[in-house]
Protein backbone atom coordinates (compact mmCIF):
# COMPACT_ATOMS: atom_id res chain seq x y z
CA UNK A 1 -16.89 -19.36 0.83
CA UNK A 2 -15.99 -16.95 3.67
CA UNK A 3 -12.43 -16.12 3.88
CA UNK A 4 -9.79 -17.75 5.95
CA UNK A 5 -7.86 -16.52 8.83
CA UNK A 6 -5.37 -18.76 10.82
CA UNK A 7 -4.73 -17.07 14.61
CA UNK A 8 -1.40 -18.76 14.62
CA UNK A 9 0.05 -17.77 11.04
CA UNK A 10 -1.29 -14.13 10.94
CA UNK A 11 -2.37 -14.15 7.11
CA UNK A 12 -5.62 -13.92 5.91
CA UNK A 13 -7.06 -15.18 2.24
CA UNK A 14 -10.33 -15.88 0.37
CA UNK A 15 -10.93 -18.64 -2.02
CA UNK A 16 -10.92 -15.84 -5.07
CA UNK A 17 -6.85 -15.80 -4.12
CA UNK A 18 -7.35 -12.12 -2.45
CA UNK A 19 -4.79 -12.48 0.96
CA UNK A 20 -3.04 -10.23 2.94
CA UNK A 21 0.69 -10.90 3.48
CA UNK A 22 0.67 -10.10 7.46
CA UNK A 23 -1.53 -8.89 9.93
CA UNK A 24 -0.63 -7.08 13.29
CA UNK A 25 -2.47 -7.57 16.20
CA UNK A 26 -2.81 -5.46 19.14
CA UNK A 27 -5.80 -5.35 20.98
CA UNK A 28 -9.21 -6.25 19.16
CA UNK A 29 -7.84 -4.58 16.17
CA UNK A 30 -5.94 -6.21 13.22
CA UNK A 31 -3.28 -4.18 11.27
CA UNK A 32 -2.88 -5.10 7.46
CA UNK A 33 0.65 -4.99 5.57
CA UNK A 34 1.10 -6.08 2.10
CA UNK A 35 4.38 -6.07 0.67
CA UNK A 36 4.91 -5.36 -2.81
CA UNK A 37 7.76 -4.51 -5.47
CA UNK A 38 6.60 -1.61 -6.62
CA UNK A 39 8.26 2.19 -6.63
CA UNK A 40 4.80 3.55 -7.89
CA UNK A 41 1.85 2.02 -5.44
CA UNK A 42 -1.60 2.49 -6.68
CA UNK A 43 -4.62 4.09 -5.74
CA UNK A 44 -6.49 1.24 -5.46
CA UNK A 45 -4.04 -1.14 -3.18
CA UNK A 46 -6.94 -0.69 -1.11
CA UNK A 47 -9.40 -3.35 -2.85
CA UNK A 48 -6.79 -5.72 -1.37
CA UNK A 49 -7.38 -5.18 2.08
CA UNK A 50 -11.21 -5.49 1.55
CA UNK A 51 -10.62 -9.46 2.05
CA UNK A 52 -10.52 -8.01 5.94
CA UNK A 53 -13.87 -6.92 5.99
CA UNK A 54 -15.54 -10.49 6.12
CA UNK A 55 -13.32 -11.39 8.87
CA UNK A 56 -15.23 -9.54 11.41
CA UNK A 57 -12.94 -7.64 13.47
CA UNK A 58 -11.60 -4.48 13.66
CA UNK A 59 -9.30 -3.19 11.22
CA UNK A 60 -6.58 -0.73 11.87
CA UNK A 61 -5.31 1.15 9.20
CA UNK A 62 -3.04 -0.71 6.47
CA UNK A 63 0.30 -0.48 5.77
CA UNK A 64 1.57 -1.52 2.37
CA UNK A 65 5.62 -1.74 2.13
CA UNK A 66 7.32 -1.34 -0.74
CA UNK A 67 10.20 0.78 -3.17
CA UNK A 68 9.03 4.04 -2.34
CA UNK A 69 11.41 6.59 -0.55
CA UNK A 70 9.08 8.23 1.47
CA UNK A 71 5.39 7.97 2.86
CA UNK A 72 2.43 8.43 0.44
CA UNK A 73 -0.92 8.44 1.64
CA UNK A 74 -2.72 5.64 -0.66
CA UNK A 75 -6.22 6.40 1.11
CA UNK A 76 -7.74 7.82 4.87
CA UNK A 77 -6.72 3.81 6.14
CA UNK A 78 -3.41 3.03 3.87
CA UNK A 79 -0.10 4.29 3.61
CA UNK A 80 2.57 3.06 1.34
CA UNK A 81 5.95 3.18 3.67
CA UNK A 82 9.40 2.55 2.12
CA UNK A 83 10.56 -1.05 2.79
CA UNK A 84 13.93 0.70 4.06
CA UNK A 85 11.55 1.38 7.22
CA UNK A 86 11.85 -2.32 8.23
């Protein structure tokens, strides 16, 4: 089943329960943010936003907000920002 995206509620989920908690658009290109509760993001936060890649636009670099207290670079497309930033 290919995944769902709603134009009106901004989120984005497959039926194996991957989603992505918002998405910014601007343009043709969608912006991913997850938002976890985490002070120590992962390496691989970035097999969540593969769930984009069936969508069939273009994807922005990722954003995932969290406890951290400054950036870290999670990959060449995600960053994990502190949640103070919002």
């Amino acid at each position: 089943m290919p995944p769902v995206f709603d134009e009106n509620k901004y989120h984005a989920c497959c039926c194996a329960l991957r989603e992505i908690d918002l998405l910014n658009e601007s343009g043709d290109r969608l912006f991913p943010v997850e938002i976890k509760k985490t002070a120590s993001p992962s390496q691989n936060a970035r097999v969540r936003f593969d769930v984009l890649n069936k969508l069939g636009h273009h994807i922005g670099h990722g954003a995932l907000l969290c406890l951290v207290e400054c950036d870290i670079p999670l990959s060449a497309e995600i960053i994990a920002l502190p949640v103070s930033y919002v």
